[in-house]
C-alpha atoms as a PDB file:
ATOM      1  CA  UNK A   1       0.000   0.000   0.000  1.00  0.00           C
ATOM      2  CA  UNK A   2       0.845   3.708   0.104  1.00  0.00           C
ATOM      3  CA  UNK A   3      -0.076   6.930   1.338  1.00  0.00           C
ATOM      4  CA  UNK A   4       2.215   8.964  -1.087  1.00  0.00           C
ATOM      5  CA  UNK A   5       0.644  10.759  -3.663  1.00  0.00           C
ATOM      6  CA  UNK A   6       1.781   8.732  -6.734  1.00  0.00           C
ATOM      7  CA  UNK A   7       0.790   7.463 -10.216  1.00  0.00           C
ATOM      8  CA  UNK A   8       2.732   3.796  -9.951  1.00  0.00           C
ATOM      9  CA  UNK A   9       2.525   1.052  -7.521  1.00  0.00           C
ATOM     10  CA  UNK A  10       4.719  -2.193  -8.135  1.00  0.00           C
ATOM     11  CA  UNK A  11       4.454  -5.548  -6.357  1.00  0.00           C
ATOM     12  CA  UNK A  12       6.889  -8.044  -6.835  1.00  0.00           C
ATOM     13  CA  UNK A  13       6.265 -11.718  -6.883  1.00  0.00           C
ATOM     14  CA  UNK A  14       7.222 -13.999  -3.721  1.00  0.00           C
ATOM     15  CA  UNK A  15       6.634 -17.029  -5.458  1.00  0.00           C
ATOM     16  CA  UNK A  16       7.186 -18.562  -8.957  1.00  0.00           C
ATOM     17  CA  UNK A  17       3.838 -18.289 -10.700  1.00  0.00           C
ATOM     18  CA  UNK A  18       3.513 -21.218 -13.011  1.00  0.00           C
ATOM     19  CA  UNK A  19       1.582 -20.982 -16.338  1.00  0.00           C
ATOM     20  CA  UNK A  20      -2.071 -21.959 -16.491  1.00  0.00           C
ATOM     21  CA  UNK A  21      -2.554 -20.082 -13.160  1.00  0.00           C
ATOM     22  CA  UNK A  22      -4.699 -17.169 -12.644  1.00  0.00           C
ATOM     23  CA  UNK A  23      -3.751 -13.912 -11.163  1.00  0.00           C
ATOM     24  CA  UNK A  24      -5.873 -11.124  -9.428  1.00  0.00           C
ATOM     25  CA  UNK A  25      -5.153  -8.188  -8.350  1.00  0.00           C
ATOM     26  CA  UNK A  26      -7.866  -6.026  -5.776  1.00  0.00           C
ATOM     27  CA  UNK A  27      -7.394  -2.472  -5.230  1.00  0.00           C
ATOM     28  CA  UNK A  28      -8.530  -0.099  -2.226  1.00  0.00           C
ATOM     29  CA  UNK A  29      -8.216   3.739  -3.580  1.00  0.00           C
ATOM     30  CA  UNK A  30      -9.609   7.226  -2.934  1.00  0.00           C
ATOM     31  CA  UNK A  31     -12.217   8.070  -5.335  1.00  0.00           C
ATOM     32  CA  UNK A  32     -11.408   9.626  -8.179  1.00  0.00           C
ATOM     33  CA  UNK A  33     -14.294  11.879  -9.691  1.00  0.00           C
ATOM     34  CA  UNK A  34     -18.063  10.829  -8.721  1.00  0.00           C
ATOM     35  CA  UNK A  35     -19.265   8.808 -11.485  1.00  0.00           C
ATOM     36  CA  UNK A  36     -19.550   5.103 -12.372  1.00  0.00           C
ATOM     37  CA  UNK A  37     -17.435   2.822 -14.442  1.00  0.00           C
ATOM     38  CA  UNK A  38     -14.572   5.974 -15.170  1.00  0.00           C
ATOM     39  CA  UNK A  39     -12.438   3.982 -17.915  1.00  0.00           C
ATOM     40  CA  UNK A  40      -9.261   6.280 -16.806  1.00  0.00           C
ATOM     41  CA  UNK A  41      -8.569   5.019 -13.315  1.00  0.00           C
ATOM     42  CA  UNK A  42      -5.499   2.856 -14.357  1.00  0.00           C
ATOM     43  CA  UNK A  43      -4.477   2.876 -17.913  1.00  0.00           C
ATOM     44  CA  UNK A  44      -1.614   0.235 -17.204  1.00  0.00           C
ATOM     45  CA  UNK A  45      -1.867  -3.068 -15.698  1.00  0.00           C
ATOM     46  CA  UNK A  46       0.913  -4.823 -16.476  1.00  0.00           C
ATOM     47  CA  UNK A  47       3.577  -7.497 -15.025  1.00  0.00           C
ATOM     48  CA  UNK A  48       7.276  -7.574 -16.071  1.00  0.00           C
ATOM     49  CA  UNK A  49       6.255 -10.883 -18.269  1.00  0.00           C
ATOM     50  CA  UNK A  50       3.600  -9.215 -20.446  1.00  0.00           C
ATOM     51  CA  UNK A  51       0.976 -11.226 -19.233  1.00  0.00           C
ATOM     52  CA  UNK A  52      -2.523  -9.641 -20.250  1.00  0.00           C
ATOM     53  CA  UNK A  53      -4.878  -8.156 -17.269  1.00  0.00           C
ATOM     54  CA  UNK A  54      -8.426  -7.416 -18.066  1.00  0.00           C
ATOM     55  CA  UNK A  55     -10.462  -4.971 -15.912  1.00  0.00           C
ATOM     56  CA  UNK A  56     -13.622  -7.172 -14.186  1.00  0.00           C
ATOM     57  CA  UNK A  57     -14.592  -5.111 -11.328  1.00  0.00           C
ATOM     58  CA  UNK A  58     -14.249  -0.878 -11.945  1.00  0.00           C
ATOM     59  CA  UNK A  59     -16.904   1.401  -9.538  1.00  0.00           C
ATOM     60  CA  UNK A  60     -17.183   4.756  -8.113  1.00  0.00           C
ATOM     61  CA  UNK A  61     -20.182   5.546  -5.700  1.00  0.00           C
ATOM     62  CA  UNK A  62     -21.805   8.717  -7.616  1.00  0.00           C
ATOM     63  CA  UNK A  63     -23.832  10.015  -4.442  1.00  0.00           C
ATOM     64  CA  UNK A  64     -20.376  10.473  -2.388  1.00  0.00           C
ATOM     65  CA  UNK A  65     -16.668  11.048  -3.579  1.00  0.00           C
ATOM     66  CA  UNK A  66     -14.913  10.024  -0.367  1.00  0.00           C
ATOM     67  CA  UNK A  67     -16.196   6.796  -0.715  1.00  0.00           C
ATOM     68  CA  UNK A  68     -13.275   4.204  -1.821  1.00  0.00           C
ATOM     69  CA  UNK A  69     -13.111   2.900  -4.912  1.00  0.00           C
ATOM     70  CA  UNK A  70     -13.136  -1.014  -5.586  1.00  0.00           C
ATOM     71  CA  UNK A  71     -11.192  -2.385  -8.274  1.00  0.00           C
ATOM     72  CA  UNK A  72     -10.369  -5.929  -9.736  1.00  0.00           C
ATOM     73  CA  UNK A  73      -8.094  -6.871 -12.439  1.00  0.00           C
ATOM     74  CA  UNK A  74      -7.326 -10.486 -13.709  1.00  0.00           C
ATOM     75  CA  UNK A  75      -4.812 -12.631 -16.096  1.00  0.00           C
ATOM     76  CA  UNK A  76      -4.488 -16.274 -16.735  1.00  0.00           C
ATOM     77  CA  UNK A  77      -0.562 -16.556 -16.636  1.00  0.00           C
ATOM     78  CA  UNK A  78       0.434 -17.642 -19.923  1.00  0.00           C
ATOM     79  CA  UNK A  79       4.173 -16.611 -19.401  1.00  0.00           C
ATOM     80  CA  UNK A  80       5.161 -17.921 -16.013  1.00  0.00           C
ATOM     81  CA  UNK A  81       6.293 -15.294 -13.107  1.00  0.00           C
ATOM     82  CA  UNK A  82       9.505 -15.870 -10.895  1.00  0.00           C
ATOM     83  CA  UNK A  83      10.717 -14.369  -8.148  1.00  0.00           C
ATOM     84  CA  UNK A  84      11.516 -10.872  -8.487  1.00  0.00           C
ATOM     85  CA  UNK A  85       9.145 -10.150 -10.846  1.00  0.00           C
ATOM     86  CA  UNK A  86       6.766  -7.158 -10.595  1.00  0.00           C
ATOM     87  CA  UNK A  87       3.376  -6.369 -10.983  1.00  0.00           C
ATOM     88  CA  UNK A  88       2.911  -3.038 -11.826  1.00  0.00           C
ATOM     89  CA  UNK A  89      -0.507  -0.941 -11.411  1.00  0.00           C
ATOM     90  CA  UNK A  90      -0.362   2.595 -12.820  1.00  0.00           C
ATOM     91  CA  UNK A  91      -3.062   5.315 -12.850  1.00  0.00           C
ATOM     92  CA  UNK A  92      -3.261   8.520 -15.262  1.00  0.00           C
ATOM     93  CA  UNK A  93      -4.004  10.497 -11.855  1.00  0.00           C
ATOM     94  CA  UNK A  94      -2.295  10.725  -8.621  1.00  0.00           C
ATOM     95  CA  UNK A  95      -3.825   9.066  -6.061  1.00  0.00           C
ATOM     96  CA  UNK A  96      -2.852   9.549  -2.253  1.00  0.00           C
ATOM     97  CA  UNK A  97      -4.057   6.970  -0.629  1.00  0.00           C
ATOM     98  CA  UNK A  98      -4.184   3.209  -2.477  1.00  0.00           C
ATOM     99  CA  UNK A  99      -3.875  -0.194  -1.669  1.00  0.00           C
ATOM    100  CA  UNK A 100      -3.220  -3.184  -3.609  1.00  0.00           C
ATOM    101  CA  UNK A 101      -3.736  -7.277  -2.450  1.00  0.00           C
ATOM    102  CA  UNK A 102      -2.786 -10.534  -5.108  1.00  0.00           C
ATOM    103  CA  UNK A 103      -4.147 -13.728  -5.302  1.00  0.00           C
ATOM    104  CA  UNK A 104      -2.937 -16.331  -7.119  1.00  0.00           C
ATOM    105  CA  UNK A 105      -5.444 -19.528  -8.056  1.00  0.00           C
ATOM    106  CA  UNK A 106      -4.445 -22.360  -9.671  1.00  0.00           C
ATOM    107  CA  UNK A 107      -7.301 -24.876 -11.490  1.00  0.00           C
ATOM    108  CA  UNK A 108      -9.058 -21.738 -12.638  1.00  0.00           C
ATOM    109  CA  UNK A 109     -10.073 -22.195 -16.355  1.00  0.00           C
ATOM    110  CA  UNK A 110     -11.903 -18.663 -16.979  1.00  0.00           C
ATOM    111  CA  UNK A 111     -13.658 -15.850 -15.408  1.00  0.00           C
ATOM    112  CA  UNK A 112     -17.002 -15.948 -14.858  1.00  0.00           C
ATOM    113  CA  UNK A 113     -18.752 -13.134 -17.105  1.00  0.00           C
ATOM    114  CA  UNK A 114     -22.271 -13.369 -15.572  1.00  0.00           C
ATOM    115  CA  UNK A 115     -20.317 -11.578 -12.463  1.00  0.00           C
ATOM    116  CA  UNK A 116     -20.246  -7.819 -14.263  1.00  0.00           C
ATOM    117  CA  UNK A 117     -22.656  -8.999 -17.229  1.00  0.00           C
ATOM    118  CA  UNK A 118     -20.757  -6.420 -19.606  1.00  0.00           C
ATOM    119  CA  UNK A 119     -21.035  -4.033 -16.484  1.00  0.00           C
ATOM    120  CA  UNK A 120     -17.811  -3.095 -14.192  1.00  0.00           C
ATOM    121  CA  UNK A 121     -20.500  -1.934 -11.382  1.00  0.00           C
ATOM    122  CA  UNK A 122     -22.447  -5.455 -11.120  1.00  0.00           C
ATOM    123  CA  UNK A 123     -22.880  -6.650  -7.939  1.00  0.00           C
ATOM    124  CA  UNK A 124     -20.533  -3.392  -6.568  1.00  0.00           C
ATOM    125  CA  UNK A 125     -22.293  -2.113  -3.530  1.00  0.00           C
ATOM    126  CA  UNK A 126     -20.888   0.951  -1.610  1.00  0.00           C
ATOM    127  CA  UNK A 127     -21.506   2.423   2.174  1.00  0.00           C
ATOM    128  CA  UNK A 128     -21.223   5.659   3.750  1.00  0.00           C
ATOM    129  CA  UNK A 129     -20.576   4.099   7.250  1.00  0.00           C
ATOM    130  CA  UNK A 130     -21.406   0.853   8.766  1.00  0.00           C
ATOM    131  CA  UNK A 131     -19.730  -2.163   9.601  1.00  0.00           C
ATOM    132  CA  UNK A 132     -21.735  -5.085   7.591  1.00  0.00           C
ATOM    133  CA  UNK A 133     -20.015  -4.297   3.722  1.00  0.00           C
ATOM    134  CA  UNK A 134     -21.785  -6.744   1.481  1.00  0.00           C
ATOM    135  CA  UNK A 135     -22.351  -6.892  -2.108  1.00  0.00           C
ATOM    136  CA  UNK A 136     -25.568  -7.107  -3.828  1.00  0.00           C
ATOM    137  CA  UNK A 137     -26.683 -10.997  -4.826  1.00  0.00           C
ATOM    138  CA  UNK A 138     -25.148 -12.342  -8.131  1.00  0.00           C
ATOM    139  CA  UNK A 139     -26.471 -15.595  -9.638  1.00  0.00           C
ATOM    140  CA  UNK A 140     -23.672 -17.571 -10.422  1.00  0.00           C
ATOM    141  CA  UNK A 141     -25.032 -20.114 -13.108  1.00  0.00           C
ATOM    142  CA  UNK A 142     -22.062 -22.947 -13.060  1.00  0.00           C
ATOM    143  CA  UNK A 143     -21.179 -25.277 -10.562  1.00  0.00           C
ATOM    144  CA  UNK A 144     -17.298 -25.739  -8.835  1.00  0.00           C
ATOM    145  CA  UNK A 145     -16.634 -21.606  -9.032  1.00  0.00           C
ATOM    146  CA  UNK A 146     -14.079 -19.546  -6.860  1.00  0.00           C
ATOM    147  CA  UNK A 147     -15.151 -16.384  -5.550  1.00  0.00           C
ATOM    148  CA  UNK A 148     -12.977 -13.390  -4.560  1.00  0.00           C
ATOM    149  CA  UNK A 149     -14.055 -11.084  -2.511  1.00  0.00           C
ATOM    150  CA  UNK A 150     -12.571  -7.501  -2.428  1.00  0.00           C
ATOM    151  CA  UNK A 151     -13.943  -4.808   0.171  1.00  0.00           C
ATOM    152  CA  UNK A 152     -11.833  -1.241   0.183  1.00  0.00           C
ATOM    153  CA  UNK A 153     -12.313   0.535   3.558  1.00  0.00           C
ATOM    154  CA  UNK A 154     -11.460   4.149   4.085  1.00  0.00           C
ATOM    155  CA  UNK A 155     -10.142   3.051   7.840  1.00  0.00           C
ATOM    156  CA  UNK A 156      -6.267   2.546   8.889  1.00  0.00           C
ATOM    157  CA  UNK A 157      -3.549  -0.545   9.347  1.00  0.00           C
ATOM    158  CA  UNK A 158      -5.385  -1.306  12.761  1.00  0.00           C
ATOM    159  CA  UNK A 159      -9.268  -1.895  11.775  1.00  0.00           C
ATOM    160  CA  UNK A 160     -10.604  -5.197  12.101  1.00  0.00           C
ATOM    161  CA  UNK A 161     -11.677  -7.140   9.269  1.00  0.00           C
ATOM    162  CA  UNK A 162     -13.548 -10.747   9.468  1.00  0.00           C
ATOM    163  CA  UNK A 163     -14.440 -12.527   6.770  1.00  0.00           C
ATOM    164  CA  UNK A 164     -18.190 -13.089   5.657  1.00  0.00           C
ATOM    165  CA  UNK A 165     -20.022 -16.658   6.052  1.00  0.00           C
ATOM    166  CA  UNK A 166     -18.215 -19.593   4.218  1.00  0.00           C
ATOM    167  CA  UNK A 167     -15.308 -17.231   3.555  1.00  0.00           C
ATOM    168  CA  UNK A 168     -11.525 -17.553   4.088  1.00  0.00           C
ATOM    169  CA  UNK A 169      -9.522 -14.517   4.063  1.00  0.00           C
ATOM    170  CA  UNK A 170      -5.722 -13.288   3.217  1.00  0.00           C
ATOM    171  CA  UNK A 171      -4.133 -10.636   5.393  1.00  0.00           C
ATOM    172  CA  UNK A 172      -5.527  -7.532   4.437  1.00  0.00           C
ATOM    173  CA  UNK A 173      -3.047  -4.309   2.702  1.00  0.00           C
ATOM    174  CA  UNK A 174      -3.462  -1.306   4.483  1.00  0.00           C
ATOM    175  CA  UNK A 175      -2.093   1.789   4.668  1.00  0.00           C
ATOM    176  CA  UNK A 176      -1.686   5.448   6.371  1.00  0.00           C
ATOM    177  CA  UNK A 177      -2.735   8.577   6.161  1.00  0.00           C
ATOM    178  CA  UNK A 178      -4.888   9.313   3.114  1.00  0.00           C
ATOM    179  CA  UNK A 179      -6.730  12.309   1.494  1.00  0.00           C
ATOM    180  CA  UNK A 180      -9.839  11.297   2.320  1.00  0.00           C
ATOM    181  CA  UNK A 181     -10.378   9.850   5.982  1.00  0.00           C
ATOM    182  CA  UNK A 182      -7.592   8.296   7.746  1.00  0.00           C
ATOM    183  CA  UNK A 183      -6.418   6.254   4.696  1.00  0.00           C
ATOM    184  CA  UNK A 184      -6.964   3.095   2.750  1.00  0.00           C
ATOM    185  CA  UNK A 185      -7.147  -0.259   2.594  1.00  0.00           C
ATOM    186  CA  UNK A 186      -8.249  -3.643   0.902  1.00  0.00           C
ATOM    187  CA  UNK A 187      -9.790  -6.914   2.259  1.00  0.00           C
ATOM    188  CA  UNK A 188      -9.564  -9.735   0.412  1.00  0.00           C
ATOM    189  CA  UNK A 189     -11.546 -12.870   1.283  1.00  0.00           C
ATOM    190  CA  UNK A 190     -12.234 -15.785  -1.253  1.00  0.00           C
ATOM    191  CA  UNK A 191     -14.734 -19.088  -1.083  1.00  0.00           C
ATOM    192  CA  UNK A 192     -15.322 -22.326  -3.062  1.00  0.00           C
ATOM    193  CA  UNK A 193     -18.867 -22.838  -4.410  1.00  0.00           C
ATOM    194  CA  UNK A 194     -20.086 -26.110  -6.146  1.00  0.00           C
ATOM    195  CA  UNK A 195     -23.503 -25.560  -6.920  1.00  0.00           C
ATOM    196  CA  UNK A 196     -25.626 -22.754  -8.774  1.00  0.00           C
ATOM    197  CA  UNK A 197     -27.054 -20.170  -6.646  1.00  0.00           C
ATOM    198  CA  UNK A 198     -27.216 -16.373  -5.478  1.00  0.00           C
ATOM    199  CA  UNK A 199     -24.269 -15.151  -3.782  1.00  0.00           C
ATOM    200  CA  UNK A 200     -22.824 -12.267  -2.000  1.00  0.00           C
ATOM    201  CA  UNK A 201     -19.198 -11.181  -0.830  1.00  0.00           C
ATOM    202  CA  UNK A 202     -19.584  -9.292   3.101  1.00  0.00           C
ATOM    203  CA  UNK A 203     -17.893  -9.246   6.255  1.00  0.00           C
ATOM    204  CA  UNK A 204     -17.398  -7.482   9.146  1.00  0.00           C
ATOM    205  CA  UNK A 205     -15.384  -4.071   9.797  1.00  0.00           C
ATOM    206  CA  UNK A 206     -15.025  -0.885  11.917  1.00  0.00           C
ATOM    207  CA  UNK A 207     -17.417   1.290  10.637  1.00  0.00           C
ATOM    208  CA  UNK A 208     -16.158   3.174   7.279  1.00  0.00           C
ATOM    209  CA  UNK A 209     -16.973   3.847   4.473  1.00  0.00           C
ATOM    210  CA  UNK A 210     -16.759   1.150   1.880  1.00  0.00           C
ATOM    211  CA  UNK A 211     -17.074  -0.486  -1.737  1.00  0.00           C
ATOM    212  CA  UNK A 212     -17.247  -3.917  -2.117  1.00  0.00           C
ATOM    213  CA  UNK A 213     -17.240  -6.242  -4.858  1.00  0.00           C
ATOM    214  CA  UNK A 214     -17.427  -9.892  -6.084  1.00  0.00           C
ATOM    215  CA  UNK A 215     -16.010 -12.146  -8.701  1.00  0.00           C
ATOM    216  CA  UNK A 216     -15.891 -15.798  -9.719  1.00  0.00           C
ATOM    217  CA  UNK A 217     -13.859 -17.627 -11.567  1.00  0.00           C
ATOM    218  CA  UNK A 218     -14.574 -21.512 -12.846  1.00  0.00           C
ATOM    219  CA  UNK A 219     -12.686 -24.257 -11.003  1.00  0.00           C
ATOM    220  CA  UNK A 220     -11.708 -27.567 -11.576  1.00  0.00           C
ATOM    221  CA  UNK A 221      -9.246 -28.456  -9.021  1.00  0.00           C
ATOM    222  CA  UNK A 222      -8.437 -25.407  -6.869  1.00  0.00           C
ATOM    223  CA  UNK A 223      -6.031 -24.141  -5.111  1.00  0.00           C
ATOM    224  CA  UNK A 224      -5.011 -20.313  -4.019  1.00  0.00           C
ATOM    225  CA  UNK A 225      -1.676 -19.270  -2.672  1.00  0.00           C
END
């Protein structure tokens, strides 16, 4: 994460990242203007391999700028990543206060399109306040699906986070100070599913204002580091 005002965040890998595996990448930010599904956020997501990210989750609240924005990015790894490779996120605007989360899945054949349905804001619910973030009910229409779960917080390093019903979670990226409210940060949490159904990414937090969002991806034999 970071609480400099900056256009660039890199991550660098930990692990080799094989191919056929499936990256994403969640992002806590500051909003940036008002108004839903603004293409210009980031206009390079890219990892030191040339793998190719596509934007899945992409939503501003439009009632209330200082609420976060939720982002989600994913590649299927078709060039493998080693140690000391980066990921890189960049944004055509500064943004003070950002922070940035990666899973890696492995048994993941595709995403799941009915999750944004041609729409980055499907399923993206935001709140001014609270401390029950959920997303609104997606119908996921296949079987043996992982979902991620990504909730950006305007809080600080120290505010709790539990995962929602049937969820595990990742240690969350926080950061300091921010331009908005004391900073931000991400939450990651992810689930298996193996039948059809409605479902919703939530949890628990201090109460913040939030975005969250949910994805799935189609799984055969799963696995997440």
């Amino acid at each position: 994460g970071s609480n400099t005002t900056s256009q660039v965040l890199t991550i660098p890998a930990s692990t080799t990242v094989p191919v056929g595996n499936f990256i994403v990448v969640a992002v806590g930010m500051d909003a940036v203007g008002t108004a839903p599904n603004i293409g210009t956020v980031a206009n390079n997501w890219l990892d030191s391999k040339g793998n190719t990210y596509a934007l899945r989750k992409n939503c501003a609240n439009a009632a209330a700028a200082t609420v976060p924005r939720a982002v989600v990015f994913s590649a299927p790894i078709t060039t493998a990543l080693t140690t000391g490779d980066t990921i890189t996120v960049r944004w055509t605007t500064n943004v003070a206060s950002k922070a940035v989360t990666v899973f890696e899945f492995s048994g993941v054949d595709t995403y799941d399109t009915a999750f944004d349905g041609g729409n980055a804001c499907q399923n993206v619910a935001h709140g001014t306040g609270g401390t029950a973030p959920a997303t609104l009910s997606i119908t996921s229409t296949v079987a043996n699906e992982i979902l991620g779960g990504a909730i950006a917080v305007e809080g600080s390093a120290g505010d709790a986070f539990t995962v929602g019903t049937n969820y595990l979670g990742t240690p969350p990226t926080a950061i300091g100070i921010g331009s908005n409210l004391t900073g931000t940060k991400i939450d990651p949490e992810y689930r298996f599913v193996s039948s059809t159904g409605g479902y919703i990414a939530d949890g628990t937090i201090t109460s913040r204002d939030w975005a969250a969002t949910c994805t799935g991806f189609y799984a055969a034999n799963r696995w997440i580091n």
